[in-house]
PDB file of N, CA and C in Angstrom:
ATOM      1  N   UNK A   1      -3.961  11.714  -4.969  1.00  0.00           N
ATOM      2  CA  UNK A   1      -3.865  11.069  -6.250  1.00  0.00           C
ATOM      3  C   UNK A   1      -5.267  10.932  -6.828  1.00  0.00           C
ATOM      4  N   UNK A   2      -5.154  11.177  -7.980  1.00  0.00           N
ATOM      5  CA  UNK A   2      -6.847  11.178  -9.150  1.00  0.00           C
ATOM      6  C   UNK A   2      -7.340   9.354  -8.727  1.00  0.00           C
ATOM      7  N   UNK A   3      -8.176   9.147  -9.483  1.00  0.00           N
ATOM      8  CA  UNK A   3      -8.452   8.211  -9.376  1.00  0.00           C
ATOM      9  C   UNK A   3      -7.807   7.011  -9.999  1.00  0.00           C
ATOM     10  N   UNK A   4      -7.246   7.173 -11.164  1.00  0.00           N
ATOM     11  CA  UNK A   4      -6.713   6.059 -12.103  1.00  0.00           C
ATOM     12  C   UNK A   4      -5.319   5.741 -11.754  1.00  0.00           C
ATOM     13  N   UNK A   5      -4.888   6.800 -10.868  1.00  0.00           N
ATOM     14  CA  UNK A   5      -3.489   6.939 -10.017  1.00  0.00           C
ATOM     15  C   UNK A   5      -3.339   5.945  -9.245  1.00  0.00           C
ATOM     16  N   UNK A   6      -4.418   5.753  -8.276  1.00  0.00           N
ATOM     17  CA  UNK A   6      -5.173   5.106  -7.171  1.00  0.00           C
ATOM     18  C   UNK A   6      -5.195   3.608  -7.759  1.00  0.00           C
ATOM     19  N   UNK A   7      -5.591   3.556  -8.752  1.00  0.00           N
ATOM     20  CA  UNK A   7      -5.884   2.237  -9.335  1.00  0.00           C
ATOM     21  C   UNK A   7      -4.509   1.290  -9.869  1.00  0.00           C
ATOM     22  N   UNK A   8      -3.930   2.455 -10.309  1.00  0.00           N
ATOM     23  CA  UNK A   8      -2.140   1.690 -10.550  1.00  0.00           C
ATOM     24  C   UNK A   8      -1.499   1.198  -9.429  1.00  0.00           C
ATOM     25  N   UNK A   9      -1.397   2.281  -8.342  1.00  0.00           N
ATOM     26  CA  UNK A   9      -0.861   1.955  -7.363  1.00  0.00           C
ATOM     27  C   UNK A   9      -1.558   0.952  -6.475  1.00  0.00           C
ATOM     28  N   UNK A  10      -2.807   0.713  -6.161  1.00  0.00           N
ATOM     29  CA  UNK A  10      -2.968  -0.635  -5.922  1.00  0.00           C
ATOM     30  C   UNK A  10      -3.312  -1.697  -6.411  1.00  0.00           C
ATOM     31  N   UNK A  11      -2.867  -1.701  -7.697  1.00  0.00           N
ATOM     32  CA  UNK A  11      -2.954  -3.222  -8.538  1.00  0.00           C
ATOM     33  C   UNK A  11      -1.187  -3.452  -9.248  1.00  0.00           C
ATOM     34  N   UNK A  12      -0.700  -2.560  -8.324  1.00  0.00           N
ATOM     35  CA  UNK A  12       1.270  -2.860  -9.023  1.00  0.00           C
ATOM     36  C   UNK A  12       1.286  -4.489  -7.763  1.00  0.00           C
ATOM     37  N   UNK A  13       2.104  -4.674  -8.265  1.00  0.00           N
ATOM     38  CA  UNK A  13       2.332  -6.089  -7.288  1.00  0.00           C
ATOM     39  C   UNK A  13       4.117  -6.563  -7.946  1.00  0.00           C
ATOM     40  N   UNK A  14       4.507  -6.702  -9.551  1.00  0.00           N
ATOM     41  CA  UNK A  14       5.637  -7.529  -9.613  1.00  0.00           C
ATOM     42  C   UNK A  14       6.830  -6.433  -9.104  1.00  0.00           C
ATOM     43  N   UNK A  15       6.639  -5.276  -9.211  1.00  0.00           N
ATOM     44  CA  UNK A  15       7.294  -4.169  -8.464  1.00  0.00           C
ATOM     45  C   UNK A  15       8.214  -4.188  -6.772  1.00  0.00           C
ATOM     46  N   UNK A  16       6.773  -4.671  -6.121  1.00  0.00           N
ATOM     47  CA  UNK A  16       7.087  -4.629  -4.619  1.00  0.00           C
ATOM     48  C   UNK A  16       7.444  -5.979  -4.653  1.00  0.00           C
ATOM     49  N   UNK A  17       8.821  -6.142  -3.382  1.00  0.00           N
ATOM     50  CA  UNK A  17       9.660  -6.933  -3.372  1.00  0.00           C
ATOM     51  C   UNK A  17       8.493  -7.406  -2.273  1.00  0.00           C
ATOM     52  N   UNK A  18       7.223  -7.357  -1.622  1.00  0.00           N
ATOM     53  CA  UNK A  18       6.739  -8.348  -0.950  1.00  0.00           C
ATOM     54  C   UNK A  18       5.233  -8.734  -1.798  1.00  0.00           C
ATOM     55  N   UNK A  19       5.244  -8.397  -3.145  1.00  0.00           N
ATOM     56  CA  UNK A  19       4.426  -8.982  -4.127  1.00  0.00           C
ATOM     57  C   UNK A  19       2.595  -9.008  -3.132  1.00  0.00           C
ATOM     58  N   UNK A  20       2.233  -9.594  -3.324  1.00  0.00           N
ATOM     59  CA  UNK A  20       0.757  -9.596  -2.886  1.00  0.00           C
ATOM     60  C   UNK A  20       0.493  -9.359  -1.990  1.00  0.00           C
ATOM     61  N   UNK A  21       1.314  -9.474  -0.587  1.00  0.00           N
ATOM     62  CA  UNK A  21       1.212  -8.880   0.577  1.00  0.00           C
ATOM     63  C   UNK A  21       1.395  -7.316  -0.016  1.00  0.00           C
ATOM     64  N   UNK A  22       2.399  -6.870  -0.938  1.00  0.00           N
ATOM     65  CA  UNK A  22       2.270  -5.223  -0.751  1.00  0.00           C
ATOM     66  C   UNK A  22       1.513  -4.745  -0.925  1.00  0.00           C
ATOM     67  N   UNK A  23       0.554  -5.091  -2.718  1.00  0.00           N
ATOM     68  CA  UNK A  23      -0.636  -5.258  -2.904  1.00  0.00           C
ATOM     69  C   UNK A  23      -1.689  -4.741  -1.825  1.00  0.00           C
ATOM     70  N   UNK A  24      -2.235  -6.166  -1.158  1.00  0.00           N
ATOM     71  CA  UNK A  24      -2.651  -5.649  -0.656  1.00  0.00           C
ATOM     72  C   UNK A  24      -2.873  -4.557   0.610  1.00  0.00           C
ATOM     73  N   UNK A  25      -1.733  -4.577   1.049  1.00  0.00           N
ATOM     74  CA  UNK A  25      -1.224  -3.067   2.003  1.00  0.00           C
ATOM     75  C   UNK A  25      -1.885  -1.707   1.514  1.00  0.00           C
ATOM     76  N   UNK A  26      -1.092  -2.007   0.271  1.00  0.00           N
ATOM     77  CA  UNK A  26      -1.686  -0.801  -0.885  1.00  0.00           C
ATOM     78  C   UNK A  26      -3.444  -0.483  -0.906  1.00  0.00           C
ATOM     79  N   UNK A  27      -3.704  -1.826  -1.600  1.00  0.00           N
ATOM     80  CA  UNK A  27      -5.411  -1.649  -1.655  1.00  0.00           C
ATOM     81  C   UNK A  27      -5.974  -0.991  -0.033  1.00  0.00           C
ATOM     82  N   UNK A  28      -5.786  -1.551   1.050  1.00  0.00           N
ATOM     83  CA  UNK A  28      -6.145  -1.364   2.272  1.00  0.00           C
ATOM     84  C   UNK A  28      -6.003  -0.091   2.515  1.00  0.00           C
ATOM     85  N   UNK A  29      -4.675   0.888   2.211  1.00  0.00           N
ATOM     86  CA  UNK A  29      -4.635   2.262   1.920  1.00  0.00           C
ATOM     87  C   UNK A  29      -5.374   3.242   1.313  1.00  0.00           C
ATOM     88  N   UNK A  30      -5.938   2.487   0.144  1.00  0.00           N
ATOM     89  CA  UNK A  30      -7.135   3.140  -0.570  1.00  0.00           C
ATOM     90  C   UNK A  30      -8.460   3.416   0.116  1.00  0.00           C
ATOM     91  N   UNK A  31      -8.697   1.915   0.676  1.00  0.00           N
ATOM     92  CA  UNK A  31     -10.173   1.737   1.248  1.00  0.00           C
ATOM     93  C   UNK A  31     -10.199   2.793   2.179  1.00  0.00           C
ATOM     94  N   UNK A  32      -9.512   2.791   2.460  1.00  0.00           N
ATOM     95  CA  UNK A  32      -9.309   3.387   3.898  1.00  0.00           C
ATOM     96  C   UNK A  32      -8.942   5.361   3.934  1.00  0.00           C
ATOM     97  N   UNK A  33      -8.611   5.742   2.875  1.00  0.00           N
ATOM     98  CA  UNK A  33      -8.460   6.738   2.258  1.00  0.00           C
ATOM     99  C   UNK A  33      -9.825   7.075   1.665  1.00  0.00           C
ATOM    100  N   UNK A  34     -10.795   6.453   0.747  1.00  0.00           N
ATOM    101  CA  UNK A  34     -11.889   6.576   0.732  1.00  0.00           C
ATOM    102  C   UNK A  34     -13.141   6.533   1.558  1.00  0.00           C
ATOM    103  N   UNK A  35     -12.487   5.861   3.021  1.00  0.00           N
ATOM    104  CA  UNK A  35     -13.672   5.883   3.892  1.00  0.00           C
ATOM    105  C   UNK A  35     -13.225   7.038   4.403  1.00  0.00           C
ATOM    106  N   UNK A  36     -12.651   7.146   4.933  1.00  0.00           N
ATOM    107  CA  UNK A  36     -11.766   8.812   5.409  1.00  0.00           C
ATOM    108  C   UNK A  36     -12.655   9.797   4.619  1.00  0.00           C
ATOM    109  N   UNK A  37     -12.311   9.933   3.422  1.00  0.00           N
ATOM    110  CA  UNK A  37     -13.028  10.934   2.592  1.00  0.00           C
ATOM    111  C   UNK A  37     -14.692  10.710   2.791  1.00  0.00           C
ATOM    112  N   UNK A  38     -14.919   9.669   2.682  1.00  0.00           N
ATOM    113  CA  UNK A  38     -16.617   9.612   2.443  1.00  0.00           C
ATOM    114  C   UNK A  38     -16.691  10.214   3.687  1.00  0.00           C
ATOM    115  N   UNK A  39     -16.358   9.932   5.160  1.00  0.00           N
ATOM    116  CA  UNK A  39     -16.821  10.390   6.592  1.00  0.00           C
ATOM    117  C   UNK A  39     -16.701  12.040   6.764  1.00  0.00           C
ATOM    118  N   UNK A  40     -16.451  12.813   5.838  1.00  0.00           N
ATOM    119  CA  UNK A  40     -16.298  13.785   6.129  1.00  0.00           C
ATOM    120  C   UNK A  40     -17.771  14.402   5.819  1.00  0.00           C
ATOM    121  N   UNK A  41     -17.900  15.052   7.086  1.00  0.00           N
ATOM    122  CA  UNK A  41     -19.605  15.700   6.924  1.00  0.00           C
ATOM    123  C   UNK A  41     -19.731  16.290   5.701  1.00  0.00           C
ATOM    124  N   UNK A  42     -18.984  17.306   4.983  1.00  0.00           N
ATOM    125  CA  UNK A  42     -19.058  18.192   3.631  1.00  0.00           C
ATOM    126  C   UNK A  42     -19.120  16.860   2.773  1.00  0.00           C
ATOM    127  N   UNK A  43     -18.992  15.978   2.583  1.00  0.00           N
ATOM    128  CA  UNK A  43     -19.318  14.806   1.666  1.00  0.00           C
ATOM    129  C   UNK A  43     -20.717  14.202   1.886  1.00  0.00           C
ATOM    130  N   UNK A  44     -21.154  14.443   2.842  1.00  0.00           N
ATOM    131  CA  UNK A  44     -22.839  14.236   2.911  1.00  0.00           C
ATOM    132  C   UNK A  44     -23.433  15.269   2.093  1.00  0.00           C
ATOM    133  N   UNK A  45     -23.468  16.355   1.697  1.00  0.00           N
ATOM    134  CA  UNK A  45     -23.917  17.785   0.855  1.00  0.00           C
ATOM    135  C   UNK A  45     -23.303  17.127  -0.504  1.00  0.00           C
ATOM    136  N   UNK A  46     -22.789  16.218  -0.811  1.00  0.00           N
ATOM    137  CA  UNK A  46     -22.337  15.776  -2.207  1.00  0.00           C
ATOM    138  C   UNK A  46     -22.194  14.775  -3.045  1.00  0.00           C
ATOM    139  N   UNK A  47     -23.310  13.467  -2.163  1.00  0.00           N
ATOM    140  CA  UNK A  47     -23.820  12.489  -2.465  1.00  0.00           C
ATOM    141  C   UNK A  47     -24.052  12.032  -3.944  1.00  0.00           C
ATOM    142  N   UNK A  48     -24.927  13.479  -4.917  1.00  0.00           N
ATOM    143  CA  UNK A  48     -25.113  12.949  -6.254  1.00  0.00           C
ATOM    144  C   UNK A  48     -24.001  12.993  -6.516  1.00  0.00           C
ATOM    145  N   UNK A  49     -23.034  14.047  -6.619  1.00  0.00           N
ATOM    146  CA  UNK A  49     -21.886  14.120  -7.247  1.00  0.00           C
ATOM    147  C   UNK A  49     -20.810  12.864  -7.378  1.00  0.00           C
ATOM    148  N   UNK A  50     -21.148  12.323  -5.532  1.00  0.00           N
ATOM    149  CA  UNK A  50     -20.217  11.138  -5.938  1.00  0.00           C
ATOM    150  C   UNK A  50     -20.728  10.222  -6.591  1.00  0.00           C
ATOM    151  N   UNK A  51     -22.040   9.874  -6.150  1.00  0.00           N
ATOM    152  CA  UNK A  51     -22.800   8.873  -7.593  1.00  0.00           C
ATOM    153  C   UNK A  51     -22.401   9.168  -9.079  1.00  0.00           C
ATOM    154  N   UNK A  52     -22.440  10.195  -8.922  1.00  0.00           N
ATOM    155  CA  UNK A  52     -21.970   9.925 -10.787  1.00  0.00           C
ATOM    156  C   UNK A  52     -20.899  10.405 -10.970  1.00  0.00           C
ATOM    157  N   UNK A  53     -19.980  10.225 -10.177  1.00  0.00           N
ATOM    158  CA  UNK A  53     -18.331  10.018 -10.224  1.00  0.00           C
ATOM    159  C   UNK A  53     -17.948   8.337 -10.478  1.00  0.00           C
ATOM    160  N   UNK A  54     -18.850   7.718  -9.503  1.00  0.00           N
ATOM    161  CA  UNK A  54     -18.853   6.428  -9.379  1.00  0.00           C
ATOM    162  C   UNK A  54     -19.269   5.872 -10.644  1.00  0.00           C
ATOM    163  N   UNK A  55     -20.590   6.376 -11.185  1.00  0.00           N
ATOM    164  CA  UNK A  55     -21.348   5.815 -12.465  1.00  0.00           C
ATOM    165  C   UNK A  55     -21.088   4.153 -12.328  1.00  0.00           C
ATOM    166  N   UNK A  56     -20.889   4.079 -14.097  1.00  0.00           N
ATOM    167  CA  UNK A  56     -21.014   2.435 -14.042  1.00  0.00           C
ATOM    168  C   UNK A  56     -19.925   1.811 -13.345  1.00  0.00           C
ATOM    169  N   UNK A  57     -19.241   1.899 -12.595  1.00  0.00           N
ATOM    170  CA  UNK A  57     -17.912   1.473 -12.393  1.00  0.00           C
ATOM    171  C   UNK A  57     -17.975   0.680 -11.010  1.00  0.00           C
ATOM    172  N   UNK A  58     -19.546   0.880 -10.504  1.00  0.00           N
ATOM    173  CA  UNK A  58     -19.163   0.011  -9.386  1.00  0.00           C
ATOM    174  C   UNK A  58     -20.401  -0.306  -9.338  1.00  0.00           C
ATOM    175  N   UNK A  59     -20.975  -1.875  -9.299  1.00  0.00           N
ATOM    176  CA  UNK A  59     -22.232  -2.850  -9.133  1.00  0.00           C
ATOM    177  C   UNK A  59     -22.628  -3.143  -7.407  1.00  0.00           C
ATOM    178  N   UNK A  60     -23.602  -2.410  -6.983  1.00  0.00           N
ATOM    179  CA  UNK A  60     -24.436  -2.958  -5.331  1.00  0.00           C
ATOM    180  C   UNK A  60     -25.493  -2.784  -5.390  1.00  0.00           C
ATOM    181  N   UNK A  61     -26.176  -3.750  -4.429  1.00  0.00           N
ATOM    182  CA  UNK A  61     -27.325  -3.607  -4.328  1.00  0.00           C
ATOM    183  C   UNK A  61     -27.438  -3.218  -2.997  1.00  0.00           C
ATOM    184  N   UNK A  62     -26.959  -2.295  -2.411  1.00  0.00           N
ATOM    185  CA  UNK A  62     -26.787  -1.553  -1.564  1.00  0.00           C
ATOM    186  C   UNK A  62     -27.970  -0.170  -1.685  1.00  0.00           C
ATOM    187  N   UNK A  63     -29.618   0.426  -1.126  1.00  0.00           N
ATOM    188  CA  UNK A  63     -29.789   1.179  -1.431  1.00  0.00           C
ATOM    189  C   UNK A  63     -28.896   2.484  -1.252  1.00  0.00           C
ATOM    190  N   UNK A  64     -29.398   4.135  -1.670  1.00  0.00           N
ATOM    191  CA  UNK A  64     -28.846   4.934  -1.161  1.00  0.00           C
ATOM    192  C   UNK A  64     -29.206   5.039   0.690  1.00  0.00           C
ATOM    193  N   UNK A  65     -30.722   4.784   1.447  1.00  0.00           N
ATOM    194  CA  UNK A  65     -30.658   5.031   2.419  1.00  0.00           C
ATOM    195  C   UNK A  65     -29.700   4.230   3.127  1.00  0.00           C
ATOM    196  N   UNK A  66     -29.540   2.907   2.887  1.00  0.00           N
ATOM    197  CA  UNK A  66     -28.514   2.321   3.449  1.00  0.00           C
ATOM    198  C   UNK A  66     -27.279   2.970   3.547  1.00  0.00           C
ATOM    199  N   UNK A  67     -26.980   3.163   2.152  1.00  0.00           N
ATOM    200  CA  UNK A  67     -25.067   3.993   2.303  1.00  0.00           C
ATOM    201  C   UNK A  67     -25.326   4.998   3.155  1.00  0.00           C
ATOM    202  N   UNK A  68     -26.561   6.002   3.105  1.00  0.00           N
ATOM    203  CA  UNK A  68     -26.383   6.871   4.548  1.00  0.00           C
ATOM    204  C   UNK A  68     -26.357   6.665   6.034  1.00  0.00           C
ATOM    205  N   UNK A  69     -26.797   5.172   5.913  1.00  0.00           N
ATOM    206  CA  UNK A  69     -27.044   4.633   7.541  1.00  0.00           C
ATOM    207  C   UNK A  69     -25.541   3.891   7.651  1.00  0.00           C
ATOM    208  N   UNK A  70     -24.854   3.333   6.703  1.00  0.00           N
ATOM    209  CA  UNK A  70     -23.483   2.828   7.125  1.00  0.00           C
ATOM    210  C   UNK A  70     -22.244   4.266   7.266  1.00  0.00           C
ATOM    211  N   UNK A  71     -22.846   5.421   6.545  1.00  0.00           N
ATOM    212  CA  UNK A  71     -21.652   6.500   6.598  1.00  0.00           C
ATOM    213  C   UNK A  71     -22.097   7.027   8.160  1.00  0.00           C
ATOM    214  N   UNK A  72     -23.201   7.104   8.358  1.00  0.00           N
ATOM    215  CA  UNK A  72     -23.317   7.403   9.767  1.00  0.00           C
ATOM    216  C   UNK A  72     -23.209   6.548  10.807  1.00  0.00           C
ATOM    217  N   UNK A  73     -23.498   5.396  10.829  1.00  0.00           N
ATOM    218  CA  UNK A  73     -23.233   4.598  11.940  1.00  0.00           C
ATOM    219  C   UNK A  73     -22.259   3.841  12.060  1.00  0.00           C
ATOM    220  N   UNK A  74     -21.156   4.067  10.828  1.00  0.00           N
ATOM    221  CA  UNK A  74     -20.053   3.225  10.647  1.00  0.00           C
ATOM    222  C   UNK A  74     -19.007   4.157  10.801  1.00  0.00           C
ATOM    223  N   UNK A  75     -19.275   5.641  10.466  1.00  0.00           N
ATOM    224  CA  UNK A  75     -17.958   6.341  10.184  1.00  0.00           C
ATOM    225  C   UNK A  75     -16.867   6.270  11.094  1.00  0.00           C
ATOM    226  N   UNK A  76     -16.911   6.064  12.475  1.00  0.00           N
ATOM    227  CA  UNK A  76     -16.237   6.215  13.193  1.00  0.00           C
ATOM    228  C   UNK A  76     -15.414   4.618  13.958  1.00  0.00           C
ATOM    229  N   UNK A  77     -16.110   3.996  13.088  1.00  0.00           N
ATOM    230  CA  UNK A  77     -15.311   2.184  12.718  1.00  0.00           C
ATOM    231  C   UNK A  77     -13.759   2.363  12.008  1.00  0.00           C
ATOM    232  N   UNK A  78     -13.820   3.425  11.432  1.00  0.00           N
ATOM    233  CA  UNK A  78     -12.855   3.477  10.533  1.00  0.00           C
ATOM    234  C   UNK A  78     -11.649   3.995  11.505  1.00  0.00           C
ATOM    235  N   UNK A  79     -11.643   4.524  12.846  1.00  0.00           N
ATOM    236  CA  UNK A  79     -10.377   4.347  13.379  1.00  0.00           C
ATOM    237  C   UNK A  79      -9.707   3.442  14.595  1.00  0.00           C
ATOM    238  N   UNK A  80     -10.904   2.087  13.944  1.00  0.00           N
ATOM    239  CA  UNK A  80     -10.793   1.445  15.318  1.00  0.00           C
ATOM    240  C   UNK A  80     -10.481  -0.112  13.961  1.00  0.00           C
ATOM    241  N   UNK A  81      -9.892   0.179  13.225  1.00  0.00           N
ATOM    242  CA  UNK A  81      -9.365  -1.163  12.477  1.00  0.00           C
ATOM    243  C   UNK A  81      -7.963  -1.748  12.687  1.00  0.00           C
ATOM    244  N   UNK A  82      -8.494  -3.113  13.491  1.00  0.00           N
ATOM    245  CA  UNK A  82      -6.830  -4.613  13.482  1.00  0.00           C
ATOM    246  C   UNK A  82      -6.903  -5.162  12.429  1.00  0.00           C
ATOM    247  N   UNK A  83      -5.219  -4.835  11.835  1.00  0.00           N
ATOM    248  CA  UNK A  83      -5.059  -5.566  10.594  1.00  0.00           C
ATOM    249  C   UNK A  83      -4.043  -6.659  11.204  1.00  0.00           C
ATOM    250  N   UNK A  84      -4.385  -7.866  10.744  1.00  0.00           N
ATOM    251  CA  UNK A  84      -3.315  -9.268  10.990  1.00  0.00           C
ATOM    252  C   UNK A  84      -2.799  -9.714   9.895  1.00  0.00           C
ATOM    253  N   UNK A  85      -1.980 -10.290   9.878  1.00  0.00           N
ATOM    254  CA  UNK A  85      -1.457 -10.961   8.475  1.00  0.00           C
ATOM    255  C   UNK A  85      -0.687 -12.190   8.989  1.00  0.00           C
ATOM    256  N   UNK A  86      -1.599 -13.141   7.889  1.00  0.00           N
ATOM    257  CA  UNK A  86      -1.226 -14.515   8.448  1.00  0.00           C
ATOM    258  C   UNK A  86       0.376 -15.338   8.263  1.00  0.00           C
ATOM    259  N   UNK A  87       0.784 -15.744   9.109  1.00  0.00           N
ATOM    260  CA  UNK A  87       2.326 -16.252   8.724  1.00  0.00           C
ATOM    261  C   UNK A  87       1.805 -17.550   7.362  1.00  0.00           C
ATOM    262  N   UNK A  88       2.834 -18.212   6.651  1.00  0.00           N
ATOM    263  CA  UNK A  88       3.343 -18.974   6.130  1.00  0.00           C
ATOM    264  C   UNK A  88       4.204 -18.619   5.261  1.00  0.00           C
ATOM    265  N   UNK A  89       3.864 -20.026   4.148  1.00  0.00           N
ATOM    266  CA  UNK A  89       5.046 -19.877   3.095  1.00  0.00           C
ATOM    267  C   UNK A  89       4.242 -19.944   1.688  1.00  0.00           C
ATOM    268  N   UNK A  90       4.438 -19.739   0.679  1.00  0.00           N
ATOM    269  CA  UNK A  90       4.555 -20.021  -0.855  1.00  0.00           C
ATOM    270  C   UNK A  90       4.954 -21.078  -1.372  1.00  0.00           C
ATOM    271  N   UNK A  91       4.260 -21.834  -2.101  1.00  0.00           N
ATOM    272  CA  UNK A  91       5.141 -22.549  -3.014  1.00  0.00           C
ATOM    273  C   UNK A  91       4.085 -22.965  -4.248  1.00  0.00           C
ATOM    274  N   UNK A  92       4.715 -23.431  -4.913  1.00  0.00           N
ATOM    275  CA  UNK A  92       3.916 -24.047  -6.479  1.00  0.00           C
ATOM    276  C   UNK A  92       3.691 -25.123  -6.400  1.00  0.00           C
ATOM    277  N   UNK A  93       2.641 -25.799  -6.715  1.00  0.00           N
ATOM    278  CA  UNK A  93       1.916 -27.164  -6.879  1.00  0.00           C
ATOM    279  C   UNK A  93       1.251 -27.492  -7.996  1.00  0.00           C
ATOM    280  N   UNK A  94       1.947 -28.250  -9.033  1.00  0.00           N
ATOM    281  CA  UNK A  94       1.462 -28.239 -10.746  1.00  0.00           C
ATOM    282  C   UNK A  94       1.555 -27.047 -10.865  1.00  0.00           C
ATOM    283  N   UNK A  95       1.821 -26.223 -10.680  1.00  0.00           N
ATOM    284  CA  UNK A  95       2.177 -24.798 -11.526  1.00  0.00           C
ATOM    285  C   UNK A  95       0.908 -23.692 -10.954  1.00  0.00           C
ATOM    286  N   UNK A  96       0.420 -24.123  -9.465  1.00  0.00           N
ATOM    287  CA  UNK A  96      -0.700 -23.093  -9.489  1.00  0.00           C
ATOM    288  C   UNK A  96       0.374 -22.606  -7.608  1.00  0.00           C
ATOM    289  N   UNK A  97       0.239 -21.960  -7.725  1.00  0.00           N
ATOM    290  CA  UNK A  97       0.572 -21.060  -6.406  1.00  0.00           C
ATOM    291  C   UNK A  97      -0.338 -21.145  -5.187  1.00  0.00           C
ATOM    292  N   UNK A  98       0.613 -21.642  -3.919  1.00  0.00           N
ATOM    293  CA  UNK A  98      -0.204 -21.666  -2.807  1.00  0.00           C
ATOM    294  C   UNK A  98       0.269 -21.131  -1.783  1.00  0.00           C
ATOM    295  N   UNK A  99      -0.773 -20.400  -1.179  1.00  0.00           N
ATOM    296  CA  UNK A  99       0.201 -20.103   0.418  1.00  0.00           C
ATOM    297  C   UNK A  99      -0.256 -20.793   1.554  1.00  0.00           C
ATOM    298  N   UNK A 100       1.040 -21.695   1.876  1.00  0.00           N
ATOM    299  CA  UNK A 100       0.882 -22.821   2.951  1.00  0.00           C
ATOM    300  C   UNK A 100       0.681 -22.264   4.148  1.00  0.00           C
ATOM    301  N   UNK A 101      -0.405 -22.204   5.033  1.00  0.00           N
ATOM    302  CA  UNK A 101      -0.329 -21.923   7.034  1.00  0.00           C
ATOM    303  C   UNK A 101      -0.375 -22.834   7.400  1.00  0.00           C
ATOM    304  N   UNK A 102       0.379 -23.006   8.453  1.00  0.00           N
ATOM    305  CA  UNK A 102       0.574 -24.513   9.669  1.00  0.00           C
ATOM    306  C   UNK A 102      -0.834 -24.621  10.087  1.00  0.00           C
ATOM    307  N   UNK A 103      -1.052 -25.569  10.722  1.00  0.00           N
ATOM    308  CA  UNK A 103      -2.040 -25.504  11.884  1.00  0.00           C
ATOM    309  C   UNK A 103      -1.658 -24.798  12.681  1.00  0.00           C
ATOM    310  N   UNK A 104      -1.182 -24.472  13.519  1.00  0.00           N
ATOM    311  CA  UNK A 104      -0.707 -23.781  14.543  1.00  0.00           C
ATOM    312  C   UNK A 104      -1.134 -22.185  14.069  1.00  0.00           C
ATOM    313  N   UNK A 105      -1.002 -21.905  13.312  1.00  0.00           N
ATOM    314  CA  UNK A 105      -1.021 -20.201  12.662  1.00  0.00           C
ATOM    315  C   UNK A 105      -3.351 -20.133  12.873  1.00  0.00           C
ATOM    316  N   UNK A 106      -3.085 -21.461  11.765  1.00  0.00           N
ATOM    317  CA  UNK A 106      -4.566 -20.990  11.363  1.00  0.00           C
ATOM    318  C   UNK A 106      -5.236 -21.153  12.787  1.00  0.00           C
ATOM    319  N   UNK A 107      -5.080 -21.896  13.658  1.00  0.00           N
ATOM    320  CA  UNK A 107      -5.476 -22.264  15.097  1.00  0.00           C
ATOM    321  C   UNK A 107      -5.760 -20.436  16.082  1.00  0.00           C
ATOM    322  N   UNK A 108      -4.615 -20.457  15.624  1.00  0.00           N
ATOM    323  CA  UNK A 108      -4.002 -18.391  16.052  1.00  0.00           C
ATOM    324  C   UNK A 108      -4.588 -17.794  16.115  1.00  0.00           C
ATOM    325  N   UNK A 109      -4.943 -17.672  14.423  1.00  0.00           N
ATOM    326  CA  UNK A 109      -5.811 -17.002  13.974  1.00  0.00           C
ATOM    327  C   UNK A 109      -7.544 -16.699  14.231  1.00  0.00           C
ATOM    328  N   UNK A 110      -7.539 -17.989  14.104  1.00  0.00           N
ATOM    329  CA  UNK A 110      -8.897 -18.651  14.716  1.00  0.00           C
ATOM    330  C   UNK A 110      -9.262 -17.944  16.166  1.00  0.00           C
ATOM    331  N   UNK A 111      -8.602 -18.206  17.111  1.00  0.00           N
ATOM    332  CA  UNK A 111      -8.933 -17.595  18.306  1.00  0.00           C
ATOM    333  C   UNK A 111      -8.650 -16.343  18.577  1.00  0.00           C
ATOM    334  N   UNK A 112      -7.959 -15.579  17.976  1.00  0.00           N
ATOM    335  CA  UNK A 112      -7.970 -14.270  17.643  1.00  0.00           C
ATOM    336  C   UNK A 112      -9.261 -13.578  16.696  1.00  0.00           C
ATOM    337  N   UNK A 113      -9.628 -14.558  16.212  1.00  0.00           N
ATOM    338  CA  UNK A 113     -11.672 -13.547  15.667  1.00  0.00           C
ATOM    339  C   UNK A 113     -12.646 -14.445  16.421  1.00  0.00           C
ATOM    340  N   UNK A 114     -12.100 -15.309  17.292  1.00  0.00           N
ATOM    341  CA  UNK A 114     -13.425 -15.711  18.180  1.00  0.00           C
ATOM    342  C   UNK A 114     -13.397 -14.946  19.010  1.00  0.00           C
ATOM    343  N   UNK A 115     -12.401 -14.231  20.091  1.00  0.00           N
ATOM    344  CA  UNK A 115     -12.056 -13.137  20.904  1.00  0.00           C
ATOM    345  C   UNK A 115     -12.673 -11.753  20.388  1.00  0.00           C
ATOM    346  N   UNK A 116     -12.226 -11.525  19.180  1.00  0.00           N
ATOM    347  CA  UNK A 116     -12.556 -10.015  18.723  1.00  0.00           C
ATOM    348  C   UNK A 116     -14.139 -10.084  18.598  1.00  0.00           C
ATOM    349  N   UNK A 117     -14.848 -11.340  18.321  1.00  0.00           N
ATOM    350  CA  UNK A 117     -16.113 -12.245  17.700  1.00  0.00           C
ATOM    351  C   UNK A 117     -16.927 -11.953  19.546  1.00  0.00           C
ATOM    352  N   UNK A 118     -16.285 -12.109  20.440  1.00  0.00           N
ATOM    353  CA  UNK A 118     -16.514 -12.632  22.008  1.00  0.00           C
ATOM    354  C   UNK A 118     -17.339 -13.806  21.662  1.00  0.00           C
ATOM    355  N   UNK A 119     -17.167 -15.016  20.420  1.00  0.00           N
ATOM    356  CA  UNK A 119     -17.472 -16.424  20.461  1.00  0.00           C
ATOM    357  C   UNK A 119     -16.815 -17.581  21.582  1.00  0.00           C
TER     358      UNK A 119
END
């Protein structure tokens, strides 16, 4: 998919019957589709090109030697990613939307990135 393709499909949300969780499923597909692509060695030979594919459309203060030291020393991060997704519930409070976790969940959670953390 082009790029603006890319952009529909992960910013649809009233569509998918699991709304912001699909969302972001979706977005995570992208990232992850673009790190894929960036790791491919023939994408190192094409650096300007993607810069000014990118142009104004994306703000870092990230230098370029850096993006070459994270495509190389990161590329291979990209098939070693745990995705979790936290339990609760939804509900409205004055009219603003919240998603409620127990203690028990966030507790869970918690010791599940102190482990991955070795904190």
């Amino acid at each position: 998919m082009n790029g603006e393709e890319a952009l529909k499909y992960s910013r649809m949300r009233k569509e998918d019957p699991r709304g912001d969780f699909g969302r972001q499923l979706r977005q995570r597909q992208i990232i992850q589709g673009v790190i894929k692509k960036g790791a491919n060695v023939s994408t190192l030979w094409k650096y300007d090109d993607m810069l000014k594919a990118v142009g104004n459309n994306v703000e870092t203060n990230i230098s370029f030697d850096e993006m070459k030291s994270i495509q190389k020393n990161y590329a291979e991060a990209r098939h070693h990613v745990e995705q979790i997704e936290i339990e609760g519930s939804g509900s409205k409070i004055d009219g603003v939307w919240y998603y409620n976790v127990p203690e028990e969940e966030r507790a869970s959670v918690q010791n599940k990135l102190k482990d991955h953390l070795g904190l």
